[in-house]
C-alpha atoms as a PDB file:
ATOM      1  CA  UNK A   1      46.760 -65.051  37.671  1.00  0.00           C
ATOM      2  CA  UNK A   2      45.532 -63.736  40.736  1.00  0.00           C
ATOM      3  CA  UNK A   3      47.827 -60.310  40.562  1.00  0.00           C
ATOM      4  CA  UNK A   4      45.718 -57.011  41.201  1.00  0.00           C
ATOM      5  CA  UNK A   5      44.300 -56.397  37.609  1.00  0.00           C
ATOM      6  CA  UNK A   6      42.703 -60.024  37.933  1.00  0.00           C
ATOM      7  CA  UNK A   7      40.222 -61.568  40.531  1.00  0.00           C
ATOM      8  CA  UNK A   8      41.666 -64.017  42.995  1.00  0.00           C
ATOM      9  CA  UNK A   9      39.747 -66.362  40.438  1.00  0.00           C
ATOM     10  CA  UNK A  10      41.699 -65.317  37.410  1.00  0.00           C
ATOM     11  CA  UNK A  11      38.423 -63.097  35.972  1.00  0.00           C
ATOM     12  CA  UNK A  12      37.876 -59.111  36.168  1.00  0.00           C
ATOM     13  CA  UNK A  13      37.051 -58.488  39.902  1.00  0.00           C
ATOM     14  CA  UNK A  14      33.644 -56.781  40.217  1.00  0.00           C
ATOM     15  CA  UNK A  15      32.645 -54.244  42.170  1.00  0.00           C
ATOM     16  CA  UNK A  16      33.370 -54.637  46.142  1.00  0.00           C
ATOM     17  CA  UNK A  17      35.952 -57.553  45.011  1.00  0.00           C
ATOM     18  CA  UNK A  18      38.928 -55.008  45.228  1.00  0.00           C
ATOM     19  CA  UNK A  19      38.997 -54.231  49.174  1.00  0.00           C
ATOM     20  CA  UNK A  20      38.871 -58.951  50.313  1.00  0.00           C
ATOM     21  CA  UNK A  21      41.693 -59.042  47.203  1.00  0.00           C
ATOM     22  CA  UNK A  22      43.918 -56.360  48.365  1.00  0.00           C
ATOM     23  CA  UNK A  23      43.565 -57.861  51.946  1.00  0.00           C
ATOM     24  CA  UNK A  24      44.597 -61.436  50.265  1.00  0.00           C
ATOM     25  CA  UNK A  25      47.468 -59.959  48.401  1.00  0.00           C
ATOM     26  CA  UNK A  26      48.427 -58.365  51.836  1.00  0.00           C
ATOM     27  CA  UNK A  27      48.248 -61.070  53.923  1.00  0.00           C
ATOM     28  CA  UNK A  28      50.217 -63.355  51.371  1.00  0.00           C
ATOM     29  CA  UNK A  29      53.311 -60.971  51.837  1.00  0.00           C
ATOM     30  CA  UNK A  30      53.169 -60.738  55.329  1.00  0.00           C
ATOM     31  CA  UNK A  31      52.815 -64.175  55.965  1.00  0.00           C
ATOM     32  CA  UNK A  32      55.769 -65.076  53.702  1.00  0.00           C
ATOM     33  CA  UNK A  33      57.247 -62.334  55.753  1.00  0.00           C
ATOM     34  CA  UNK A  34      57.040 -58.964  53.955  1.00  0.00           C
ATOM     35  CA  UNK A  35      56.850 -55.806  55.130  1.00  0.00           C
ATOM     36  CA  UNK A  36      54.665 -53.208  54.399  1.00  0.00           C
ATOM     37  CA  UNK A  37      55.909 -49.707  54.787  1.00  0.00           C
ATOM     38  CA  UNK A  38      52.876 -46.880  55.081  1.00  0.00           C
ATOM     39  CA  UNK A  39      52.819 -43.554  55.428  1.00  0.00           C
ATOM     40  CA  UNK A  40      56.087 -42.442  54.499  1.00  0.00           C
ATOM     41  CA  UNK A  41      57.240 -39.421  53.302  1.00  0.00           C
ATOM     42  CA  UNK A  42      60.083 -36.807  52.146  1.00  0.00           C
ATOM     43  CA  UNK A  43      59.269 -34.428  54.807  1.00  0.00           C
ATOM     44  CA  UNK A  44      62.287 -33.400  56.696  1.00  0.00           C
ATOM     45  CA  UNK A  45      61.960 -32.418  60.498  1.00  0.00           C
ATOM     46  CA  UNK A  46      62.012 -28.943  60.098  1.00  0.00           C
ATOM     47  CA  UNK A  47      59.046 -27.784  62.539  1.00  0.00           C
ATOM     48  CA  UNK A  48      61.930 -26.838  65.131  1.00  0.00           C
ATOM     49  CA  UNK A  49      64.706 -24.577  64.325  1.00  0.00           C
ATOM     50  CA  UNK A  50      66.845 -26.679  66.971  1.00  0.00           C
ATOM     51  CA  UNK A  51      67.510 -29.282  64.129  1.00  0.00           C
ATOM     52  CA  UNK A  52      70.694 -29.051  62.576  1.00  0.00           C
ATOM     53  CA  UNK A  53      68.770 -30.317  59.463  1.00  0.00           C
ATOM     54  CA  UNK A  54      66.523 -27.049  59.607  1.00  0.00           C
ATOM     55  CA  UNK A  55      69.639 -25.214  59.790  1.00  0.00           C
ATOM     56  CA  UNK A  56      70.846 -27.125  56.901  1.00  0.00           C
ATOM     57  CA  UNK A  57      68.064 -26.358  55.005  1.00  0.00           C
ATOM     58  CA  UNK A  58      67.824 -22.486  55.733  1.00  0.00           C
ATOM     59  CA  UNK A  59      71.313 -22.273  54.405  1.00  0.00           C
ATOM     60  CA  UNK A  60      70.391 -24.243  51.600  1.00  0.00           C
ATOM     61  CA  UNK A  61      69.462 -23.193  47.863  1.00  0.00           C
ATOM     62  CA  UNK A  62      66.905 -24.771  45.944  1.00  0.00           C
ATOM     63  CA  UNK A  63      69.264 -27.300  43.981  1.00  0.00           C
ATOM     64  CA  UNK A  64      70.962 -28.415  46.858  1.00  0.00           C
ATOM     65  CA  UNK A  65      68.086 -28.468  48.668  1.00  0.00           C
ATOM     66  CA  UNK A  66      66.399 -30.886  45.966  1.00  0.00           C
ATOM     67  CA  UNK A  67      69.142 -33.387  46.104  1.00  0.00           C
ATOM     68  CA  UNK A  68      68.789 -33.430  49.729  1.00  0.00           C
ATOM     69  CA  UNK A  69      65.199 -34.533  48.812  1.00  0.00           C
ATOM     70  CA  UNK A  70      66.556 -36.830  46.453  1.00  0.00           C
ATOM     71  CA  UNK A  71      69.543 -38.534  48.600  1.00  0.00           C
ATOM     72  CA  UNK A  72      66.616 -38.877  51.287  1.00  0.00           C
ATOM     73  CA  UNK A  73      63.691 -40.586  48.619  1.00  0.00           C
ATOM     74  CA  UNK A  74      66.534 -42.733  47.215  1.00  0.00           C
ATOM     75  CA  UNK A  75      68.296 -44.020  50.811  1.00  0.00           C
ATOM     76  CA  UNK A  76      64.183 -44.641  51.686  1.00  0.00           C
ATOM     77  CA  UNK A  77      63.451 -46.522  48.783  1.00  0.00           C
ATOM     78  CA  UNK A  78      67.073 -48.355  48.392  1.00  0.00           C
ATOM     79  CA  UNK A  79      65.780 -49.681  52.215  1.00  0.00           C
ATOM     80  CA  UNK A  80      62.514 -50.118  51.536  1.00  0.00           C
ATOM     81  CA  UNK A  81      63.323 -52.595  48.007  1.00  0.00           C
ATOM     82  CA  UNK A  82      65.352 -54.674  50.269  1.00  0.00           C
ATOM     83  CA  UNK A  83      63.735 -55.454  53.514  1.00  0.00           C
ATOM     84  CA  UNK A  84      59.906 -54.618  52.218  1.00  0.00           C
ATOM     85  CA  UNK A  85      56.868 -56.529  50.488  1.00  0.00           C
ATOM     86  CA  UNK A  86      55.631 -52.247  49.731  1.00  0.00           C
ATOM     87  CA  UNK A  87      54.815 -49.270  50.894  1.00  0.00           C
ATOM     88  CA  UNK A  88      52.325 -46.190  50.675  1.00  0.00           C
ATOM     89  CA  UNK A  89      53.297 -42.660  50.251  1.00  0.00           C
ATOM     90  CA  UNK A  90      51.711 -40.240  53.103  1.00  0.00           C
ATOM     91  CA  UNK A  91      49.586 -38.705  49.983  1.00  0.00           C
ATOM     92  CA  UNK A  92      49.381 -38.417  46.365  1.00  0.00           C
ATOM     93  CA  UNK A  93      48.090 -34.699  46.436  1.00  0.00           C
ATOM     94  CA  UNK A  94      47.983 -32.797  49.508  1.00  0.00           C
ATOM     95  CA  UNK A  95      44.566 -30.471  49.864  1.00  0.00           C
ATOM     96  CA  UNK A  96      46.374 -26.931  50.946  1.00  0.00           C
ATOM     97  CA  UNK A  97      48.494 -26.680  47.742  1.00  0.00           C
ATOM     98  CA  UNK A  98      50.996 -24.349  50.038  1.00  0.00           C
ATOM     99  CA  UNK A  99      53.967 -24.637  47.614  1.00  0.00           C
ATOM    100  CA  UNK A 100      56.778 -22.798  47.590  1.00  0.00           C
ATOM    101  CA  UNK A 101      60.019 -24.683  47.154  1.00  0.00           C
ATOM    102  CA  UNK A 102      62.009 -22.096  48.220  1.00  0.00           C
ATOM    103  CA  UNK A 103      60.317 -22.244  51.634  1.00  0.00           C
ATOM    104  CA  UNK A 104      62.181 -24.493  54.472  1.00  0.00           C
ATOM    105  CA  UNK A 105      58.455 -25.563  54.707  1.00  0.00           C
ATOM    106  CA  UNK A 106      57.144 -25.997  52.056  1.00  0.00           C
ATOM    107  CA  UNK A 107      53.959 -28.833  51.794  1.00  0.00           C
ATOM    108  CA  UNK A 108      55.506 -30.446  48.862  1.00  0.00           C
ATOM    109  CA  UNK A 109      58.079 -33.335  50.491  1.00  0.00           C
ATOM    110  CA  UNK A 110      54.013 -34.585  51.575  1.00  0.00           C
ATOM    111  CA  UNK A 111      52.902 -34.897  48.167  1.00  0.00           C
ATOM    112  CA  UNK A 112      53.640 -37.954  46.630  1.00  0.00           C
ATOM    113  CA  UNK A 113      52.704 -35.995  42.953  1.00  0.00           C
ATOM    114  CA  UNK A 114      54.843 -32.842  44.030  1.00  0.00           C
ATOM    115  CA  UNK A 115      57.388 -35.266  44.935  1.00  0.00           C
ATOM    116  CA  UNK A 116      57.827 -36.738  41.362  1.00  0.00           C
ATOM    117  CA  UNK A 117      57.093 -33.301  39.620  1.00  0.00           C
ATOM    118  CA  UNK A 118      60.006 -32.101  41.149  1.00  0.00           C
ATOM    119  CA  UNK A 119      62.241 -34.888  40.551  1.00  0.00           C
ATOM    120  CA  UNK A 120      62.852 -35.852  44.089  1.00  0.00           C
ATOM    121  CA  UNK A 121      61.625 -39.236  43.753  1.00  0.00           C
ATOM    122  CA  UNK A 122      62.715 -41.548  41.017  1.00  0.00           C
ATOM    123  CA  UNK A 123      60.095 -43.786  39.561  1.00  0.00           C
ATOM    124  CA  UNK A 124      62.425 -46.552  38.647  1.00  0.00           C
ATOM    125  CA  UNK A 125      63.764 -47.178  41.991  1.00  0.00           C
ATOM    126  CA  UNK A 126      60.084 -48.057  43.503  1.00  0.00           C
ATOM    127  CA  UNK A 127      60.701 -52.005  42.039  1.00  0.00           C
ATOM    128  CA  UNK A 128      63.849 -53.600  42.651  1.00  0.00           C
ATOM    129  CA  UNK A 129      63.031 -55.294  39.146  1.00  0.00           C
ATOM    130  CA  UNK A 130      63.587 -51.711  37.609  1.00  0.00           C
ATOM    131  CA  UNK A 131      66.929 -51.083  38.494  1.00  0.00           C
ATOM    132  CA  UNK A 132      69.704 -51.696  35.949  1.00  0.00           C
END
């Protein structure tokens, strides 16, 4: 087949074959009309203390303050199954490593791999295919 684990072809792509496939693959959805989400990501706009969410989240613990993460990932991703073809995350490891989840903020709602470690984001919702 001509999925990403196979050349357009059907063999093994070789080397500099992976960036013209992707670009077919991605051109295929958007043509059939797909939509490609990128750079998304959990972080909440808490910069500016004027936010009600900020405010929400100072007041916050950590558990509620995780399923606010995880109401936000799954209403994203819910949104994202329907109306999109796929979608990056911002990052899968952020460089600083500045986490502290019981900081308002804290780097981790950037970190695609901080996001699943912490349960935020559920695996099985990223395919509609995957959910029962």
């Amino acid at each position: 087949g001509s999925g990403l684990g196979s050349g357009l072809d059907g063999r093994a792509p070789r080397p500099g074959r992976i960036e013209p496939m992707c670009m077919h693959v991605h051109m295929h959805r958007v043509h059939m009309g797909g939509r490609l989400v990128s750079e998304w990501s959990l972080r909440l706009p808490s910069w500016d203390s004027s936010f009600p969410v900020r405010q929400r989240l100072e007041q916050a613990g950590p558990q509620e303050r995780a399923a606010m993460y995880r109401e936000f990932a799954a209403a994203q991703l819910a949104q994202f199954a329907r109306e999109g073809s796929g979608w990056f995350y911002w990052t899968w490891k952020v460089d600083c490593g500045d986490f502290d989840s019981e900081a308002v903020d804290d780097e981790g709602p950037w970190d695609l791999r901080e996001c699943l470690r912490r349960g935020w984001i559920d695996p099985s919702s990223w395919h509609p295919a995957a959910q029962p």
